[in-house]
C-alpha atoms as a PDB file:
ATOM      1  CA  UNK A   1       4.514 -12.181 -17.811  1.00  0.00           C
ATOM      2  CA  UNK A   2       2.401 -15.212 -18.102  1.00  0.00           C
ATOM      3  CA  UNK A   3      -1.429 -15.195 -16.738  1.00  0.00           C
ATOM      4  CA  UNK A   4      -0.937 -18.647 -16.493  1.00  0.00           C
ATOM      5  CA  UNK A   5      -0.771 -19.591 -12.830  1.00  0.00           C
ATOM      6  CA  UNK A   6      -0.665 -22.954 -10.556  1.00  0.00           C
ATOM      7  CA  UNK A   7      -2.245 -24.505  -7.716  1.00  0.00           C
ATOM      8  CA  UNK A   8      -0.964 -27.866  -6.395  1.00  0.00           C
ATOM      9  CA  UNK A   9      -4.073 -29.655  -4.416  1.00  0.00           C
ATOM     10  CA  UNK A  10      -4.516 -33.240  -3.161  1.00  0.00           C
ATOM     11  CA  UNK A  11      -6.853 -35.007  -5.838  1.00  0.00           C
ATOM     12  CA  UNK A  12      -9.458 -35.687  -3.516  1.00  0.00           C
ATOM     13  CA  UNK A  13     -10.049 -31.670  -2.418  1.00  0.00           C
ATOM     14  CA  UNK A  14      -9.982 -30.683  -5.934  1.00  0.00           C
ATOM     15  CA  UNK A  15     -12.587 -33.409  -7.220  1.00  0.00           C
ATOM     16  CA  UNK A  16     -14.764 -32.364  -4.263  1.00  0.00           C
ATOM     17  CA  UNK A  17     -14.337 -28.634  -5.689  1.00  0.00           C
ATOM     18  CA  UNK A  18     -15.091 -29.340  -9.075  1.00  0.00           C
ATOM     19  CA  UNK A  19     -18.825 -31.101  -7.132  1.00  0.00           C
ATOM     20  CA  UNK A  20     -19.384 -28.132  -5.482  1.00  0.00           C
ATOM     21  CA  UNK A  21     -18.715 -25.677  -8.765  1.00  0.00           C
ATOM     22  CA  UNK A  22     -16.059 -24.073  -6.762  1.00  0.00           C
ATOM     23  CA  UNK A  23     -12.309 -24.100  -4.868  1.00  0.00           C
ATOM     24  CA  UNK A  24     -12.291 -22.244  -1.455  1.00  0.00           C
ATOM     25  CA  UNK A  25      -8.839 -23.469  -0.672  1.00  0.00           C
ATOM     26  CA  UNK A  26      -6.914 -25.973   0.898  1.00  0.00           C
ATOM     27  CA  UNK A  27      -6.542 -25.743   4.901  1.00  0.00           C
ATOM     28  CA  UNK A  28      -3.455 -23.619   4.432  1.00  0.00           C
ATOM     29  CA  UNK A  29      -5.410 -21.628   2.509  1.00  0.00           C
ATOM     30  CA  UNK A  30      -8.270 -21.124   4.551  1.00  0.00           C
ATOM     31  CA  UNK A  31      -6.206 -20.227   7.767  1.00  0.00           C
ATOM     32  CA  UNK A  32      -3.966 -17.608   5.908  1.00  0.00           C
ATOM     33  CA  UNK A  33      -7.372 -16.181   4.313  1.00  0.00           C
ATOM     34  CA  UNK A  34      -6.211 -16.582   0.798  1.00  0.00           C
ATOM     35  CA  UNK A  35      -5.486 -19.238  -1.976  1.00  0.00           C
ATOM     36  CA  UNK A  36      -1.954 -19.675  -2.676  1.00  0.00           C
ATOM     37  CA  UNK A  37      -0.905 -20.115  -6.114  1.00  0.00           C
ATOM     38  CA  UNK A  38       2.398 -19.758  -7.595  1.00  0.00           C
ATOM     39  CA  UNK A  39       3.933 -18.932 -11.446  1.00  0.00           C
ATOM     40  CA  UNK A  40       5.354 -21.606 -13.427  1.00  0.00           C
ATOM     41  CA  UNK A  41       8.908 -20.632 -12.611  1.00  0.00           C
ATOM     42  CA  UNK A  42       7.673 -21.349  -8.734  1.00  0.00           C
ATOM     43  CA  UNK A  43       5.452 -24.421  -9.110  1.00  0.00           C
ATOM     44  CA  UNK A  44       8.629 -26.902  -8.776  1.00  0.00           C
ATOM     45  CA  UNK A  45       9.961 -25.447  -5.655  1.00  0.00           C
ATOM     46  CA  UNK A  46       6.387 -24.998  -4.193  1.00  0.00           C
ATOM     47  CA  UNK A  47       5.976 -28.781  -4.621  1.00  0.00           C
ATOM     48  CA  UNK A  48       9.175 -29.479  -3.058  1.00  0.00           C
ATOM     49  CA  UNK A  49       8.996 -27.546   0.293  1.00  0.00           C
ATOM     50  CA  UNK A  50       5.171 -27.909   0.404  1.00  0.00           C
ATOM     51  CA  UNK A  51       4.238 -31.417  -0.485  1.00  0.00           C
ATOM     52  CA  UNK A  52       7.465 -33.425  -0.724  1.00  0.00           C
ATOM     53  CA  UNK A  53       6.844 -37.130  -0.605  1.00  0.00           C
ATOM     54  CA  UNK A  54       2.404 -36.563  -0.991  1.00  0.00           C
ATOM     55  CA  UNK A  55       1.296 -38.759  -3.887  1.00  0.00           C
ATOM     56  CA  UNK A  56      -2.350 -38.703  -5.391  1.00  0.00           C
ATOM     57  CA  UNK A  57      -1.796 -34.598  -6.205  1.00  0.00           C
ATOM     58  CA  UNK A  58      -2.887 -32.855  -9.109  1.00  0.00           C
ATOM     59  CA  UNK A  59      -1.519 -29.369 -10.864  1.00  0.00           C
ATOM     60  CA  UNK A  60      -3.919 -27.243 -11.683  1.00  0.00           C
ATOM     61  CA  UNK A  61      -3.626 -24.138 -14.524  1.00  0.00           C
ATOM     62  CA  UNK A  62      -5.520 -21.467 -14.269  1.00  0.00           C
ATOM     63  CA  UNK A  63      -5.738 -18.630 -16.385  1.00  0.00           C
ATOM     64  CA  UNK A  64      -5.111 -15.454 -13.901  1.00  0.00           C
ATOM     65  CA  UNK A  65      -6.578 -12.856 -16.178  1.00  0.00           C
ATOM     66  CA  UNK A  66     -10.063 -14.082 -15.440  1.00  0.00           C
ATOM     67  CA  UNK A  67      -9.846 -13.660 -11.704  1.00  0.00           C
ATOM     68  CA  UNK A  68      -9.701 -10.005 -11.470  1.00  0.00           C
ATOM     69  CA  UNK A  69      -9.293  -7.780  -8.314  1.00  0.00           C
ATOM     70  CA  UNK A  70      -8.963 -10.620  -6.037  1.00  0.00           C
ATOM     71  CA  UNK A  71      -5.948 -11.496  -7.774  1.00  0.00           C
ATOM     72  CA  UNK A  72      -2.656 -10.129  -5.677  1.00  0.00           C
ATOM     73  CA  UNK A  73       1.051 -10.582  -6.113  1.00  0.00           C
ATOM     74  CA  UNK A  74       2.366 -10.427  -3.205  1.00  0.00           C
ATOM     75  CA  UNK A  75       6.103 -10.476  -1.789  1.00  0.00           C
ATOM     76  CA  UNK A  76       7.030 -13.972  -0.200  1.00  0.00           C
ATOM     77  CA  UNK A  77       9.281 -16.846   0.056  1.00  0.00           C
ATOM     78  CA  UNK A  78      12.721 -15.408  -0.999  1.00  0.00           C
ATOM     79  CA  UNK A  79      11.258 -11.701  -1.421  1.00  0.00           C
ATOM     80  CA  UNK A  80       9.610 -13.120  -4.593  1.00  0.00           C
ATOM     81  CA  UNK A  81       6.191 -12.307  -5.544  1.00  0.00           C
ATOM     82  CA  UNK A  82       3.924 -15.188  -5.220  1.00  0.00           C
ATOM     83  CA  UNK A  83      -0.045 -15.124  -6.884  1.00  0.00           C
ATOM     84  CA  UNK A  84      -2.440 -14.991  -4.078  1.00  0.00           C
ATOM     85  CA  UNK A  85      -6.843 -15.228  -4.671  1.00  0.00           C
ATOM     86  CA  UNK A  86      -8.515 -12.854  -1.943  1.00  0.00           C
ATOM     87  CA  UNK A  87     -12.137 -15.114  -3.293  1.00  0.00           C
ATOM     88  CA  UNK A  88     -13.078 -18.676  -4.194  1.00  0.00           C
ATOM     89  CA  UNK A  89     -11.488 -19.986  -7.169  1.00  0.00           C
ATOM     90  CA  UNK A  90     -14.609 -19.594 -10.081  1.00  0.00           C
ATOM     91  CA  UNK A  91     -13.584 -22.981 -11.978  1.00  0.00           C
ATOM     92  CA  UNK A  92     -14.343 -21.009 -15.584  1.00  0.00           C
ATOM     93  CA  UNK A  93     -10.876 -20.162 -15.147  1.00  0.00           C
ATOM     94  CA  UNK A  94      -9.413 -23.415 -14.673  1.00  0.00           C
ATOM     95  CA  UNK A  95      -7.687 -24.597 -18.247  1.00  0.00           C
ATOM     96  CA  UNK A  96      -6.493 -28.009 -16.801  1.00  0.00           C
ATOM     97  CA  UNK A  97      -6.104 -30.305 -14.214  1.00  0.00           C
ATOM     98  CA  UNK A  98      -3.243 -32.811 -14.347  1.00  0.00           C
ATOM     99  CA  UNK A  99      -1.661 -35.844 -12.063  1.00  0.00           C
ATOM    100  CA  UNK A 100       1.296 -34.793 -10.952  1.00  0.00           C
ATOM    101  CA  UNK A 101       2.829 -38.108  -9.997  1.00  0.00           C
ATOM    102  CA  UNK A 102       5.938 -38.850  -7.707  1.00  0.00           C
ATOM    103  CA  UNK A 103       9.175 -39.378  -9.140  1.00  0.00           C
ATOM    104  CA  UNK A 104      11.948 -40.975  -7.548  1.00  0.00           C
ATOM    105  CA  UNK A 105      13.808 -37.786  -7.739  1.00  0.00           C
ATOM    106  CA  UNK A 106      10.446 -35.444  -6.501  1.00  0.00           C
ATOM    107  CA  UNK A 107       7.556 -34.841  -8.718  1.00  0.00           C
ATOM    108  CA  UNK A 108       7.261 -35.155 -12.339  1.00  0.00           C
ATOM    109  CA  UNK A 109       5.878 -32.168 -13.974  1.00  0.00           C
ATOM    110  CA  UNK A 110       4.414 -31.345 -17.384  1.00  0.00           C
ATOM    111  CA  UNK A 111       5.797 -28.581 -19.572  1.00  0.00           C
ATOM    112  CA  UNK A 112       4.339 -25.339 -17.683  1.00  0.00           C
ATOM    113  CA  UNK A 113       3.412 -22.837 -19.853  1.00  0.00           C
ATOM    114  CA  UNK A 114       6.106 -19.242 -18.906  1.00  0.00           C
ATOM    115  CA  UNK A 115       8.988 -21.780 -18.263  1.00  0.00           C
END
């Protein structure tokens, strides 16, 4: 299995993370305590039910391996098991950051890396 995981964040949150050296999470994120993330075969549906219709939104890779511990799997939408960060996201394990613009049939994503 890939260590490559994803996090889908408005651009504006994430550029304010990379100022302050660090990601604590989007709202969603904060209220359930933890930072959802999901695996390449789950980033597409994730952006569908989650931020259908949001423009200015960027797809973030990070490698999982470097995250330790904090790092669960954890059984969610569909009984699948969905990456979830018990700690701030360390940005040292961010490998990109990419626009992921709307499409006219949803969002366009690049190639994701386990697909």
């Amino acid at each position: 299995m890939s260590q490559i995981i994803y996090k889908i964040a408005p651009e504006a949150l994430w550029r304010e993370a990379e100022k302050n050296g660090r990601f604590t999470g989007a709202p969603i994120d904060i209220a359930d305590g933890f930072i959802h993330f999901s695996t390449a075969a789950q980033a597409r549906e994730t952006a569908a039910k989650h931020f259908a219709g949001q423009t200015d939104l960027l797809l973030i890779a990070i490698d999982g391996s470097k995250l330790g511990d904090a790092l669960k799997y954890e059984v969610s939408r569909g009984g699948a098991l969905f990456p979830h960060l018990y700690a701030p996201l360390d940005l040292g394990a961010v490998l990109w950051a990419k626009p992921l613009p709307l499409g006219a049939g949803g969002h366009d994503f690049p190639t994701l890396e386990g697909e």
